[in-house]
PDB file of N, CA and C in Angstrom:
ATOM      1  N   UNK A   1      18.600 -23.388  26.279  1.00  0.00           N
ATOM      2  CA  UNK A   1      19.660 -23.373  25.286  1.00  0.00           C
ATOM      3  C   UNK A   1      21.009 -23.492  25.985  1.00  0.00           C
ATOM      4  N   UNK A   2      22.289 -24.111  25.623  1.00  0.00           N
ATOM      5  CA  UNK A   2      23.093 -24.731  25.623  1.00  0.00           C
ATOM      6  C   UNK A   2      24.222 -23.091  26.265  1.00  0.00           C
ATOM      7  N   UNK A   3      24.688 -22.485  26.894  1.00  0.00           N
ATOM      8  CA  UNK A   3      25.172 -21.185  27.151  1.00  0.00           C
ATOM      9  C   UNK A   3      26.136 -21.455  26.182  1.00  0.00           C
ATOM     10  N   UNK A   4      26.972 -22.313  26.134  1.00  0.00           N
ATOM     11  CA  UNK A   4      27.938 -22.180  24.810  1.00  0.00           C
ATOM     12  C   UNK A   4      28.027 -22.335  23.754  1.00  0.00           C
ATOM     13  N   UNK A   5      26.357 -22.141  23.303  1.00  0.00           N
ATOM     14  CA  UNK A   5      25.765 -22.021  21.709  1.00  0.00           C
ATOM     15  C   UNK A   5      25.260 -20.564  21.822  1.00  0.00           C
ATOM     16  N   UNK A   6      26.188 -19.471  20.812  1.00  0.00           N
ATOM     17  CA  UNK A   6      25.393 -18.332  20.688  1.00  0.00           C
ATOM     18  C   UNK A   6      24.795 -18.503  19.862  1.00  0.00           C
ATOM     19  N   UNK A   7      23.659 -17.292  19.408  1.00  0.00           N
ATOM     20  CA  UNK A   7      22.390 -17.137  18.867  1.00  0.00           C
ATOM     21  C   UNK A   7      22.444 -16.180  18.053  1.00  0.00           C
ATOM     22  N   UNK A   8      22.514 -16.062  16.621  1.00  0.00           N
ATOM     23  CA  UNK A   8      22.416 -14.868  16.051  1.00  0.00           C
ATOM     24  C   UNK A   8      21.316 -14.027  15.588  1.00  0.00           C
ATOM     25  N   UNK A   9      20.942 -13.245  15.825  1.00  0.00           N
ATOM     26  CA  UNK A   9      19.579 -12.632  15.601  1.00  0.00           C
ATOM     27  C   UNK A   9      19.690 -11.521  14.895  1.00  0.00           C
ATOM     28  N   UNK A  10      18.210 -11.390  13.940  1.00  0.00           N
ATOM     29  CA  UNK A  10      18.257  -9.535  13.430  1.00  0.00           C
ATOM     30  C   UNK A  10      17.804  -9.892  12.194  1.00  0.00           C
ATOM     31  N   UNK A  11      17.082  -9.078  11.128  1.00  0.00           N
ATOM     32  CA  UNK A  11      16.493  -8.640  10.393  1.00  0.00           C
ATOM     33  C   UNK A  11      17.357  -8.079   9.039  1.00  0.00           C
ATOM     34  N   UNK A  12      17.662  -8.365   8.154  1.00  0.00           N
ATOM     35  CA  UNK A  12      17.944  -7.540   6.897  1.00  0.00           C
ATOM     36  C   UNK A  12      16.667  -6.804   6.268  1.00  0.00           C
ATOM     37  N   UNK A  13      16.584  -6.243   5.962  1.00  0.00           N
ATOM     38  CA  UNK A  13      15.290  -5.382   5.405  1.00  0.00           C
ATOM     39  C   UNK A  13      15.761  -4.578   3.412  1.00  0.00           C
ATOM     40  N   UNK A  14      16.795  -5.220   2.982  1.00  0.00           N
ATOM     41  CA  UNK A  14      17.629  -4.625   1.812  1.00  0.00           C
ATOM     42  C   UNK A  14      17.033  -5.594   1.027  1.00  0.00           C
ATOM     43  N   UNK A  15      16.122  -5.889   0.617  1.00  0.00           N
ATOM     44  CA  UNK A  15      15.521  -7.449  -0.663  1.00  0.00           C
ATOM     45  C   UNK A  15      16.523  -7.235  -1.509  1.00  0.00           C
ATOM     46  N   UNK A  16      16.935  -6.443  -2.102  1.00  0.00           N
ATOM     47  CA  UNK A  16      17.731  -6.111  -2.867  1.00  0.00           C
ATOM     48  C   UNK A  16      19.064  -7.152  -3.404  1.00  0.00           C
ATOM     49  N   UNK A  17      19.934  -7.183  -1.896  1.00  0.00           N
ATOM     50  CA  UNK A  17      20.766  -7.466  -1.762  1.00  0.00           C
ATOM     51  C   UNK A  17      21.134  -8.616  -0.284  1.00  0.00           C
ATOM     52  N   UNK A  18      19.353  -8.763   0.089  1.00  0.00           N
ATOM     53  CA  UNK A  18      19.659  -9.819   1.072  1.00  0.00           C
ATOM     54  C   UNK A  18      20.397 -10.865   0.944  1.00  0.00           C
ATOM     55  N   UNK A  19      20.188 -11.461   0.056  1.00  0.00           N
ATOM     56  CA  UNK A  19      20.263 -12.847   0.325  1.00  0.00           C
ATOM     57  C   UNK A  19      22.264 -12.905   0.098  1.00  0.00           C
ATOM     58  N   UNK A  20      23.134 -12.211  -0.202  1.00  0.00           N
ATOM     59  CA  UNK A  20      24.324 -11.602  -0.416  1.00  0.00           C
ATOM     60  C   UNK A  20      25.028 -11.376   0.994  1.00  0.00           C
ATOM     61  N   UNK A  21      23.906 -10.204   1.809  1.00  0.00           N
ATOM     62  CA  UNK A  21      24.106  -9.389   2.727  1.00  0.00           C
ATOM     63  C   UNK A  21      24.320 -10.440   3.856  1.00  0.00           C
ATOM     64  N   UNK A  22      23.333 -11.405   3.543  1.00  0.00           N
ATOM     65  CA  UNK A  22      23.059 -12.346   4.769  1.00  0.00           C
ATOM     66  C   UNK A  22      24.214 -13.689   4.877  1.00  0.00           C
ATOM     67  N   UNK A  23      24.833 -13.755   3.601  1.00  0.00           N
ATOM     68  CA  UNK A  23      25.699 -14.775   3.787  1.00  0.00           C
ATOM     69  C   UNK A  23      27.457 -14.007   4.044  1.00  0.00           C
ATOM     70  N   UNK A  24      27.324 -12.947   3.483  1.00  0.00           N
ATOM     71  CA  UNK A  24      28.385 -12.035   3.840  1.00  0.00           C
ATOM     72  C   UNK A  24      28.396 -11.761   5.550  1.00  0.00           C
ATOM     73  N   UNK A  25      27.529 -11.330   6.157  1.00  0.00           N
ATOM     74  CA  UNK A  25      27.008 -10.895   7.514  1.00  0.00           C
ATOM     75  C   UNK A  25      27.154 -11.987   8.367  1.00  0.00           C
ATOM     76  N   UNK A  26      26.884 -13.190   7.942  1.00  0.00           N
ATOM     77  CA  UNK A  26      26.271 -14.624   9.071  1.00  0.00           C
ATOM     78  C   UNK A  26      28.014 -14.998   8.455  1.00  0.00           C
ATOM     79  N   UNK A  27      28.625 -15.144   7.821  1.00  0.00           N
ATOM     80  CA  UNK A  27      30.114 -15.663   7.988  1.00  0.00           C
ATOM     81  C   UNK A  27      30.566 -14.597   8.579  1.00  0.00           C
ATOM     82  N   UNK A  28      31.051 -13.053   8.218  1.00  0.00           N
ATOM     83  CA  UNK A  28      31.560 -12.889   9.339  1.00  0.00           C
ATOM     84  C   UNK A  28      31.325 -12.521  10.765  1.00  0.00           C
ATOM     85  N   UNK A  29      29.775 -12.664  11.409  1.00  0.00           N
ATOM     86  CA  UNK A  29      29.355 -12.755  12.875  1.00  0.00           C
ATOM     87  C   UNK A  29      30.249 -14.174  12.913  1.00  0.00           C
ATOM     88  N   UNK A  30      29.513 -15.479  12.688  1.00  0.00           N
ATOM     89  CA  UNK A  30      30.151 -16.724  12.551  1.00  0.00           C
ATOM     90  C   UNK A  30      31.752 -16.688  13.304  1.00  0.00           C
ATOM     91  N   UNK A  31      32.515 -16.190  11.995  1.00  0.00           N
ATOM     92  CA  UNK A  31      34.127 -16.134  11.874  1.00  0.00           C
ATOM     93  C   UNK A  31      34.659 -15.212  13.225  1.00  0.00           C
ATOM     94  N   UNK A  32      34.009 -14.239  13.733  1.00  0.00           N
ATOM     95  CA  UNK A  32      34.535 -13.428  14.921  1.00  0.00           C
ATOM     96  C   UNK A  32      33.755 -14.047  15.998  1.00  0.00           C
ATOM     97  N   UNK A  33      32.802 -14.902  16.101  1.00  0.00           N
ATOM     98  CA  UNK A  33      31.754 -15.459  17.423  1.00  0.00           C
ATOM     99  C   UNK A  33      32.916 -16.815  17.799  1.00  0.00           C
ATOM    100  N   UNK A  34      33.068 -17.428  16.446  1.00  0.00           N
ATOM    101  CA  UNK A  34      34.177 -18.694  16.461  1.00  0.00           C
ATOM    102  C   UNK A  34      35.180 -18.736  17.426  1.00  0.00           C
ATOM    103  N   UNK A  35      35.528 -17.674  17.287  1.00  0.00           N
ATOM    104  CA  UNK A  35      37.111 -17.029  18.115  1.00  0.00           C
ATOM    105  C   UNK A  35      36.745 -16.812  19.834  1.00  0.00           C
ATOM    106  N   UNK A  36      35.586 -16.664  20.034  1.00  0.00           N
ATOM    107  CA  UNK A  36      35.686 -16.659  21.569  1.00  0.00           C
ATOM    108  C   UNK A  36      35.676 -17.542  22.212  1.00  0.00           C
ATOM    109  N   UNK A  37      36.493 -18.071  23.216  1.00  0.00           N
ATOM    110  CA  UNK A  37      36.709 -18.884  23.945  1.00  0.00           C
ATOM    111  C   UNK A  37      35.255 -19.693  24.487  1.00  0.00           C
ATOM    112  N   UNK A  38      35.153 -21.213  24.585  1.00  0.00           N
ATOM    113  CA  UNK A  38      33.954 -22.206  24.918  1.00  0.00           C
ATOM    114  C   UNK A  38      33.189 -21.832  24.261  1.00  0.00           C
ATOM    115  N   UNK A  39      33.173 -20.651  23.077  1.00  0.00           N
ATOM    116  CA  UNK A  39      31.782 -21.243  22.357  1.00  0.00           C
ATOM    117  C   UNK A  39      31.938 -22.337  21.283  1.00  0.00           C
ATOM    118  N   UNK A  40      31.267 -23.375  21.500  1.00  0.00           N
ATOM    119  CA  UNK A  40      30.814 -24.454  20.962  1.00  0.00           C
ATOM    120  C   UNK A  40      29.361 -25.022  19.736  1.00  0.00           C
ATOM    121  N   UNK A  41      29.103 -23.472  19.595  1.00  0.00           N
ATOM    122  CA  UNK A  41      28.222 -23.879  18.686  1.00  0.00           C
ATOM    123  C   UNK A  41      27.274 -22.165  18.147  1.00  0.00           C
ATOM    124  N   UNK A  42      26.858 -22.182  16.881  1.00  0.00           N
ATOM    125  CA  UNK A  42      26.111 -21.191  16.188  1.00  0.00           C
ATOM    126  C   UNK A  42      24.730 -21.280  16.098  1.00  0.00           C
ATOM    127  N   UNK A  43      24.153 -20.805  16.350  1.00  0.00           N
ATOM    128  CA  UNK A  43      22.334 -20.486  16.068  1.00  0.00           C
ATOM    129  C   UNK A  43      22.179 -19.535  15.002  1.00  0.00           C
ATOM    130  N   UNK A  44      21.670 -19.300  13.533  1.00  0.00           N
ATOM    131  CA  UNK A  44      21.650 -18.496  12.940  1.00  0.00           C
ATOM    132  C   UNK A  44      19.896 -18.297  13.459  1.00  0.00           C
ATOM    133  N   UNK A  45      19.530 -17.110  13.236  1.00  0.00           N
ATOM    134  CA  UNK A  45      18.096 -16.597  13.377  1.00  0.00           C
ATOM    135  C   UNK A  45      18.029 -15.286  12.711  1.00  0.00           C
ATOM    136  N   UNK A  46      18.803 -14.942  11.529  1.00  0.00           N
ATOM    137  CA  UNK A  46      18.682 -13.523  11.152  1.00  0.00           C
ATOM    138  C   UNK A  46      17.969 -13.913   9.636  1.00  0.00           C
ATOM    139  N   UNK A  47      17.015 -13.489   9.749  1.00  0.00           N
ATOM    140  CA  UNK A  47      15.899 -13.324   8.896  1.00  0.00           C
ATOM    141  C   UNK A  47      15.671 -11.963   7.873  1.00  0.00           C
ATOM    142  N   UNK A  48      15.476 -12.720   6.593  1.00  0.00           N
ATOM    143  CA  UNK A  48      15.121 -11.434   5.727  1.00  0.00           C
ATOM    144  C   UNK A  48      13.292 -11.152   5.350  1.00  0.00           C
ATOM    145  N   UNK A  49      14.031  -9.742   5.721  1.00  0.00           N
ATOM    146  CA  UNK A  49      12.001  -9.331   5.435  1.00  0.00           C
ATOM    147  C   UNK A  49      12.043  -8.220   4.051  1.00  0.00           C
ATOM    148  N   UNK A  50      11.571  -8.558   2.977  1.00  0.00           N
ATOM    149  CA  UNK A  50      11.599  -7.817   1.912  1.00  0.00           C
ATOM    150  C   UNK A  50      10.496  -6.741   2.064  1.00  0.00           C
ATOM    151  N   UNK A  51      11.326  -5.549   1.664  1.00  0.00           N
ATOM    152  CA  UNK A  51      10.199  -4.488   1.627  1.00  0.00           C
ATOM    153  C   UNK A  51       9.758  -4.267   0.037  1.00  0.00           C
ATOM    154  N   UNK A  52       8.731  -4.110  -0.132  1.00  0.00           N
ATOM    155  CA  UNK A  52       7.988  -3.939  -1.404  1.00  0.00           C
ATOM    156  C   UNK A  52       6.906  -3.221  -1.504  1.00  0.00           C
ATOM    157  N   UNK A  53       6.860  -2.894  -2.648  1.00  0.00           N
ATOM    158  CA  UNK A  53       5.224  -1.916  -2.683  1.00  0.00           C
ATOM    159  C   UNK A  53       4.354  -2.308  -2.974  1.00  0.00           C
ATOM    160  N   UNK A  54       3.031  -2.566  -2.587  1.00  0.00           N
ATOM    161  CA  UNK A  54       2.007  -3.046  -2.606  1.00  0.00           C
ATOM    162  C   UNK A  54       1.817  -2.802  -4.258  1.00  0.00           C
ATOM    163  N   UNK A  55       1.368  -2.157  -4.640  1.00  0.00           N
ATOM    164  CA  UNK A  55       1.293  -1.681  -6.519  1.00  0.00           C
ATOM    165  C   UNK A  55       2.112  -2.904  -7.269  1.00  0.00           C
ATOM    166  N   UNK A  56       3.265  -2.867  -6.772  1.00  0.00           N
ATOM    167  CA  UNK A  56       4.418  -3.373  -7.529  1.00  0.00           C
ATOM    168  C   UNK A  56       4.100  -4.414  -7.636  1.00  0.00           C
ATOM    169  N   UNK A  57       4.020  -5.564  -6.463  1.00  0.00           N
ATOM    170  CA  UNK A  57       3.134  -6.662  -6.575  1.00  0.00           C
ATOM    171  C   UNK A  57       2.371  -7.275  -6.830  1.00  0.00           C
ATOM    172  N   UNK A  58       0.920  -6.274  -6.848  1.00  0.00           N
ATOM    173  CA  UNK A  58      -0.248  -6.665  -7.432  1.00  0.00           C
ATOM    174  C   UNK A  58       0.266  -6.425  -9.037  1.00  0.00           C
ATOM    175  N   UNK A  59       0.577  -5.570  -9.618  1.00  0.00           N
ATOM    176  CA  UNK A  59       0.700  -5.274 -11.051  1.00  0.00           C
ATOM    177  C   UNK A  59       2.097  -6.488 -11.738  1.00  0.00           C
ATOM    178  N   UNK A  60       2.621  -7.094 -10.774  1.00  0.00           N
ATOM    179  CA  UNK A  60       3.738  -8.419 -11.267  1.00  0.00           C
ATOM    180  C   UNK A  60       2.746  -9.128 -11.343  1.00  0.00           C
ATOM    181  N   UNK A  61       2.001  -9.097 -10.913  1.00  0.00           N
ATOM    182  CA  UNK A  61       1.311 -10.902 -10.548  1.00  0.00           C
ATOM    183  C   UNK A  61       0.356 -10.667 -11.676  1.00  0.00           C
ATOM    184  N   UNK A  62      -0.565  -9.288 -11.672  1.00  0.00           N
ATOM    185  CA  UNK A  62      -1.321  -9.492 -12.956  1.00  0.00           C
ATOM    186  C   UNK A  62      -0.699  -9.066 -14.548  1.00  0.00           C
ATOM    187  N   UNK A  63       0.745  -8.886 -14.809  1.00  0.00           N
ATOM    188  CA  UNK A  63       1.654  -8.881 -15.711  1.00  0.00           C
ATOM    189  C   UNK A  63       1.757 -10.499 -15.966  1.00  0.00           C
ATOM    190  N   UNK A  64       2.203 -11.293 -15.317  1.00  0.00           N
ATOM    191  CA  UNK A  64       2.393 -13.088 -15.747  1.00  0.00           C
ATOM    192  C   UNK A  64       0.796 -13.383 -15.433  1.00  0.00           C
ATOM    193  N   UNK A  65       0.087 -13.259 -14.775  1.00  0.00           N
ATOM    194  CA  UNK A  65      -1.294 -13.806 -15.225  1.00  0.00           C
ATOM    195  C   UNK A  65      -1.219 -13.598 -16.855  1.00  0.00           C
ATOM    196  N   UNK A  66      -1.252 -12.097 -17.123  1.00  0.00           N
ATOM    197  CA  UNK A  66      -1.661 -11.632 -18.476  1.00  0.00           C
ATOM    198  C   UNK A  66      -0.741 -12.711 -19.735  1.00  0.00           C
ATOM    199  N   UNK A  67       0.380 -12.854 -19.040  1.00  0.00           N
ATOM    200  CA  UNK A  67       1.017 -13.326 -19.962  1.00  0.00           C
ATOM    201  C   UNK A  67       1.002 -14.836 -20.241  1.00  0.00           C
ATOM    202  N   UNK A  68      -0.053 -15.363 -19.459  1.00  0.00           N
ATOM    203  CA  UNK A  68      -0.343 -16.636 -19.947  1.00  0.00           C
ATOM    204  C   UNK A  68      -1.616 -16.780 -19.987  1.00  0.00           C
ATOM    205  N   UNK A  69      -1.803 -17.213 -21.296  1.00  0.00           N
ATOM    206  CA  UNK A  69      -3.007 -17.296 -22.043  1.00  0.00           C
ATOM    207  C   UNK A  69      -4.022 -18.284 -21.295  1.00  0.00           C
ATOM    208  N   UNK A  70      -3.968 -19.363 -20.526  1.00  0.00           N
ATOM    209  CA  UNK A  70      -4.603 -20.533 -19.526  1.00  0.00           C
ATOM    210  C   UNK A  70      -5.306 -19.644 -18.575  1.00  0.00           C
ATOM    211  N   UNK A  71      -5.532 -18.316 -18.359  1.00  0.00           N
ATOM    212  CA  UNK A  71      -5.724 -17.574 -17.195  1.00  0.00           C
ATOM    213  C   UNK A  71      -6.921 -16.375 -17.753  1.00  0.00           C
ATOM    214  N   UNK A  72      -7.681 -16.564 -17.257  1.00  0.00           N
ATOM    215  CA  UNK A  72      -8.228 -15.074 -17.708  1.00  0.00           C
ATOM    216  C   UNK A  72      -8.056 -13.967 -16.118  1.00  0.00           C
ATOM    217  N   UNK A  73      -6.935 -13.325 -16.866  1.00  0.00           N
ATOM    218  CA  UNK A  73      -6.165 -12.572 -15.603  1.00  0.00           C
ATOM    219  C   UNK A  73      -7.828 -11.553 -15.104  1.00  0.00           C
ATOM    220  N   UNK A  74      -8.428 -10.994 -15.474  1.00  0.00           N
ATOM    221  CA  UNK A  74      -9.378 -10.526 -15.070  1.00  0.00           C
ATOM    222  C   UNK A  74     -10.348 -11.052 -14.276  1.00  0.00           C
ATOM    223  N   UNK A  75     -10.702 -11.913 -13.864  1.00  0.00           N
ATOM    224  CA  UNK A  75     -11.588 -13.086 -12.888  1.00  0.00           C
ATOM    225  C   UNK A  75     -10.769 -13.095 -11.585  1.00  0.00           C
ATOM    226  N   UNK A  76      -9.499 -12.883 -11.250  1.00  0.00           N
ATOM    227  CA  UNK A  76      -8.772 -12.430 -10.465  1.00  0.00           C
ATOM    228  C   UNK A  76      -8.620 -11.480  -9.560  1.00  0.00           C
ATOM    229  N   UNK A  77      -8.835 -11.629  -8.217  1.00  0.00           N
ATOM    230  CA  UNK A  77      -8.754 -10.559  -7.499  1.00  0.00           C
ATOM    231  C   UNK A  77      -7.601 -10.621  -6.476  1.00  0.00           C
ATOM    232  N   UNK A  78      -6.790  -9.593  -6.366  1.00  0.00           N
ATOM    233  CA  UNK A  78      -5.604  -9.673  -6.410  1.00  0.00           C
ATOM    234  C   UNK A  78      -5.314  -8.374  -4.918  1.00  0.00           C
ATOM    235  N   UNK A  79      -5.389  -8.916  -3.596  1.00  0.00           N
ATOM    236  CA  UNK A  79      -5.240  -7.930  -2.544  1.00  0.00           C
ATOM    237  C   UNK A  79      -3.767  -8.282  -2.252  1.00  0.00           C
ATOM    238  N   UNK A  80      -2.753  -6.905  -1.871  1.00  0.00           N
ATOM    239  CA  UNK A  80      -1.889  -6.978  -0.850  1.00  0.00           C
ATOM    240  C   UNK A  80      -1.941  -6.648   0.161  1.00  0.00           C
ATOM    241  N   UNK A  81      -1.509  -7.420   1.060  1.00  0.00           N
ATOM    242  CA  UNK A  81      -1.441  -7.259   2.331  1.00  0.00           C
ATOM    243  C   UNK A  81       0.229  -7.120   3.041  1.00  0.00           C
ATOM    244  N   UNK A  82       0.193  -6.731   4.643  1.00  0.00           N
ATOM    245  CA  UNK A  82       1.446  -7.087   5.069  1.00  0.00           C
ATOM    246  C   UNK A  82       1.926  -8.121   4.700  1.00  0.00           C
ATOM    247  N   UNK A  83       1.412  -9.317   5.178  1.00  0.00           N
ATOM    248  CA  UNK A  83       1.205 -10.624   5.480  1.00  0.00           C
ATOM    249  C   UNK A  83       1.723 -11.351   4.138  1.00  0.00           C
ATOM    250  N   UNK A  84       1.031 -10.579   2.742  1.00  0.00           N
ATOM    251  CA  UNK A  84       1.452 -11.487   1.649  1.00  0.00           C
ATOM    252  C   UNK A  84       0.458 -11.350   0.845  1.00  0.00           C
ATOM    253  N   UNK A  85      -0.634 -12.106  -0.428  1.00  0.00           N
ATOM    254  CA  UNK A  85      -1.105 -11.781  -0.721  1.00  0.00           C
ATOM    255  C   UNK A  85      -2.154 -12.471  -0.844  1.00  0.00           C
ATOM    256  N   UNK A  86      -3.569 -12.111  -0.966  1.00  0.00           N
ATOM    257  CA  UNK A  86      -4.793 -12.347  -1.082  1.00  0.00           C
ATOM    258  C   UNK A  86      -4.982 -12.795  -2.479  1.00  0.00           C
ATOM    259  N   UNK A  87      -5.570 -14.181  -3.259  1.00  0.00           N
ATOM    260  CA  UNK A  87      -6.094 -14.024  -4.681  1.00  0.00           C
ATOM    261  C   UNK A  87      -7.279 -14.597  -3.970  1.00  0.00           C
ATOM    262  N   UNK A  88      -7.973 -13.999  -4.941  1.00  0.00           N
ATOM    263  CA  UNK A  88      -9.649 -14.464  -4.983  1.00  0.00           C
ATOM    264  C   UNK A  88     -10.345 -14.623  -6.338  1.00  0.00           C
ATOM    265  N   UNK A  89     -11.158 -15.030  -6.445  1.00  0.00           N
ATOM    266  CA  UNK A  89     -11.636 -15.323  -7.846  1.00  0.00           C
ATOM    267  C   UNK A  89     -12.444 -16.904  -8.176  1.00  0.00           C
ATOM    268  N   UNK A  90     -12.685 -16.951  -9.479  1.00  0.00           N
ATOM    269  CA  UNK A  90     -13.308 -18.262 -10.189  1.00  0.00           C
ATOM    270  C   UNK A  90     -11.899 -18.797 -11.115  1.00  0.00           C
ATOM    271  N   UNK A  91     -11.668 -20.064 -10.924  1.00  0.00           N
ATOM    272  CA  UNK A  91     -10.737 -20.022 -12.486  1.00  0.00           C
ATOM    273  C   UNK A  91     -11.757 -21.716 -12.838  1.00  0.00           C
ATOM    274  N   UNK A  92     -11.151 -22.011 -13.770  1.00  0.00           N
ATOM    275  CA  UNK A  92     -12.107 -23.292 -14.486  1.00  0.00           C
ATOM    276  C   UNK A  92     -11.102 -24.263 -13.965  1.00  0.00           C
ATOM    277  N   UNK A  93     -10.202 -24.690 -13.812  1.00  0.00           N
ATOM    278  CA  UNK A  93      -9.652 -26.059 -12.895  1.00  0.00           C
ATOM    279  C   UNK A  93      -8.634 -25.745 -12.109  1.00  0.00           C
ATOM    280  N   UNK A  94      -8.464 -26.952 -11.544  1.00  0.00           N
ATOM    281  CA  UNK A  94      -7.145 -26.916 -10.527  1.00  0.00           C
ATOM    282  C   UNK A  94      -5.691 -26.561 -11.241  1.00  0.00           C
ATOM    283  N   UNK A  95      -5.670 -26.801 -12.632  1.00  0.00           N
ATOM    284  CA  UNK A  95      -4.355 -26.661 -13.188  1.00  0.00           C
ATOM    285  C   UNK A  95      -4.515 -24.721 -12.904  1.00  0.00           C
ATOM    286  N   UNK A  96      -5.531 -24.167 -13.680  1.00  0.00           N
ATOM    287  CA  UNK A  96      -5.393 -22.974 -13.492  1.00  0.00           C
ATOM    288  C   UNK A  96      -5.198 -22.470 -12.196  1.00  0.00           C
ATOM    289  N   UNK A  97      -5.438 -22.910 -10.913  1.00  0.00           N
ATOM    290  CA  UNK A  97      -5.388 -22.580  -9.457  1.00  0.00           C
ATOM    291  C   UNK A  97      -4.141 -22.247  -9.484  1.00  0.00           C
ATOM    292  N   UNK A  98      -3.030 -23.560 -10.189  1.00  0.00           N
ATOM    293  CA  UNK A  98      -1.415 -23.706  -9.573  1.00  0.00           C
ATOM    294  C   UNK A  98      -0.890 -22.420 -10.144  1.00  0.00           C
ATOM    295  N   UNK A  99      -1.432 -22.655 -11.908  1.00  0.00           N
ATOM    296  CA  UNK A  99      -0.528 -21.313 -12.400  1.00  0.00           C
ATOM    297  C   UNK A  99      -0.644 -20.273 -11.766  1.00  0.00           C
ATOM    298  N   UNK A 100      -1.959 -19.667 -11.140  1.00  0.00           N
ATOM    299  CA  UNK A 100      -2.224 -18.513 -10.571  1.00  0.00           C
ATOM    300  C   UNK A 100      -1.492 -18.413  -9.030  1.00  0.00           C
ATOM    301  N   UNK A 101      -1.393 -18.959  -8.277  1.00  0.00           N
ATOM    302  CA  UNK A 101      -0.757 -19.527  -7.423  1.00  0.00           C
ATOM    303  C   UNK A 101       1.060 -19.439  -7.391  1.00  0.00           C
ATOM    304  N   UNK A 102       1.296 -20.040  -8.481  1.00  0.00           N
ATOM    305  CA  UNK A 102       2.470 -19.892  -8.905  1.00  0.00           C
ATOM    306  C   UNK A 102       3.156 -18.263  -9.134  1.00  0.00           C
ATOM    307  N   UNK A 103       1.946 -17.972  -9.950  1.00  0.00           N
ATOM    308  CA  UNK A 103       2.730 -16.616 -10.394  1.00  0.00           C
ATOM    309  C   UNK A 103       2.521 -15.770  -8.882  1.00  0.00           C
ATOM    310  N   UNK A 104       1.953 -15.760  -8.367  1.00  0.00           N
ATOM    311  CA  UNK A 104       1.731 -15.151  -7.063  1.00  0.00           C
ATOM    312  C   UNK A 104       3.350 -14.763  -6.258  1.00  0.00           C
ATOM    313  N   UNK A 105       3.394 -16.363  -6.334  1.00  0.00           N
ATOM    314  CA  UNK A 105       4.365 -16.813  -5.384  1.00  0.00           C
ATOM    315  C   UNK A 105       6.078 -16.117  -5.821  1.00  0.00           C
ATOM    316  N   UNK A 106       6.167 -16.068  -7.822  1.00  0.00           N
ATOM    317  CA  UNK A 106       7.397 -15.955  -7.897  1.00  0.00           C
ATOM    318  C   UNK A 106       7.429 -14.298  -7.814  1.00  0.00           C
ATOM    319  N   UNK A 107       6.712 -13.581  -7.813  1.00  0.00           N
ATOM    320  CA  UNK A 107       7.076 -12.362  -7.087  1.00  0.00           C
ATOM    321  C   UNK A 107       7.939 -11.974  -6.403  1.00  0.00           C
ATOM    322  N   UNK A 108       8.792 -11.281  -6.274  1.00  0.00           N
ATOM    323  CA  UNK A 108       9.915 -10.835  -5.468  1.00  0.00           C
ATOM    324  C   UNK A 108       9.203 -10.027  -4.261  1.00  0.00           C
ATOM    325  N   UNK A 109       9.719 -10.697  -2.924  1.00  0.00           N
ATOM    326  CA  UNK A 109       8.862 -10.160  -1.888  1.00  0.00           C
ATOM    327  C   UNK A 109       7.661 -10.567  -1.550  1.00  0.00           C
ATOM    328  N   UNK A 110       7.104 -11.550  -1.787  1.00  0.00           N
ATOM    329  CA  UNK A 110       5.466 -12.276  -1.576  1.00  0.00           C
ATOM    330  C   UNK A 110       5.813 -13.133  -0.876  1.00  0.00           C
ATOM    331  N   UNK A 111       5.913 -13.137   0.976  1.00  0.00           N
ATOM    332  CA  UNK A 111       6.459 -14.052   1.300  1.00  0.00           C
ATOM    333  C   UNK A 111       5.066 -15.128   1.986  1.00  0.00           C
ATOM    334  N   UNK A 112       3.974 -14.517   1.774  1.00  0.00           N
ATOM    335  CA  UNK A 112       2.627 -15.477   1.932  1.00  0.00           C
ATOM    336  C   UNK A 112       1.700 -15.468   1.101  1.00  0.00           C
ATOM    337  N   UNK A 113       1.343 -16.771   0.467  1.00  0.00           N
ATOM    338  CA  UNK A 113      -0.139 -16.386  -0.669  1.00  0.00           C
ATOM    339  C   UNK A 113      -1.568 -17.329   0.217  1.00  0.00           C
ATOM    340  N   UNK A 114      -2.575 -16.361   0.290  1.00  0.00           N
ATOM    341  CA  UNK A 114      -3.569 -16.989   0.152  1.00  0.00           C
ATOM    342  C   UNK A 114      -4.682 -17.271  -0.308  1.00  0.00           C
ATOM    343  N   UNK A 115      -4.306 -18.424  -1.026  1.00  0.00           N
ATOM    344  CA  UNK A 115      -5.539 -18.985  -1.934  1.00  0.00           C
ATOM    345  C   UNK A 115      -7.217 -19.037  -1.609  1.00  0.00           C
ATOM    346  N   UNK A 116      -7.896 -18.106  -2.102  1.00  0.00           N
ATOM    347  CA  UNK A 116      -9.341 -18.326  -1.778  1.00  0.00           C
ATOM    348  C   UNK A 116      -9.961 -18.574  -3.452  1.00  0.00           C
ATOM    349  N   UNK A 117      -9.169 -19.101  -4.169  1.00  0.00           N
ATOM    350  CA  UNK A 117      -9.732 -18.950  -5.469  1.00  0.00           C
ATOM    351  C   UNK A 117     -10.615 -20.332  -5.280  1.00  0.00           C
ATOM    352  N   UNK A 118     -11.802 -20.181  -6.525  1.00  0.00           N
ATOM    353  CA  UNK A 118     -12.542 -21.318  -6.238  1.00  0.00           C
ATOM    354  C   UNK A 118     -12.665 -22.356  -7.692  1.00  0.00           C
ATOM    355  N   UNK A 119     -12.533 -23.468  -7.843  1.00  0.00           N
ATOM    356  CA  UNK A 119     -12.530 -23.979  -9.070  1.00  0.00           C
ATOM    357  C   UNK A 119     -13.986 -24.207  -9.638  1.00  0.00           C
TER     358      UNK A 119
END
């Protein structure tokens, strides 16, 4: 790496208010890194990791299953993990895969889904 490209690094852990925190935070590291003499360039690397409760997640995802009728939210098996989340199950086509899939995904904090569902 280039010595007169710093690197910004670090973790927000606030889901809350990341995505706020992080543009508030990365302009002013940015705006005071700017100011030192030969640096020539920014690396952002500060990453948000949402904390969430396992419950909370599984019970969102089978709340919008429930709420769309294309799904029989019960055929669904629904693990959290660190990592993100586990569905497993039968659904009757690929359209049903996406919705299930989908709703997985818009969860707040589900930052991996993996699909083992089978059509």
């Amino acid at each position: 790496m280039d010595p007169r490209v710093i690197g910004l690094v670090g973790v927000n852990q606030n889901f809350t208010a990341a995505a706020l925190a992080q543009k508030i935070s990365t302009a002013s590291l940015e705006s005071g890194v700017r100011k030192i003499s030969g640096v020539t360039g920014i690396t952002n690397f500060i990453t948000i990791k949402a904390h969430v409760q396992a419950g909370d997640v599984k019970q969102k995802i089978q709340d919008a299953l429930k709420r769309s009728a294309e799904v029989e939210a019960n055929a669904i098996r629904i693990t959290v993990t660190d990592s993100g989340v586990r569905l497993e199950g039968k659904v009757n086509d690929w359209r049903e895969r996406e919705i299930v899939e989908k709703a997985a995904w818009s969860v707040p904090g589900v930052m991996a889904v993996d699909d083992r569902l089978t059509v």
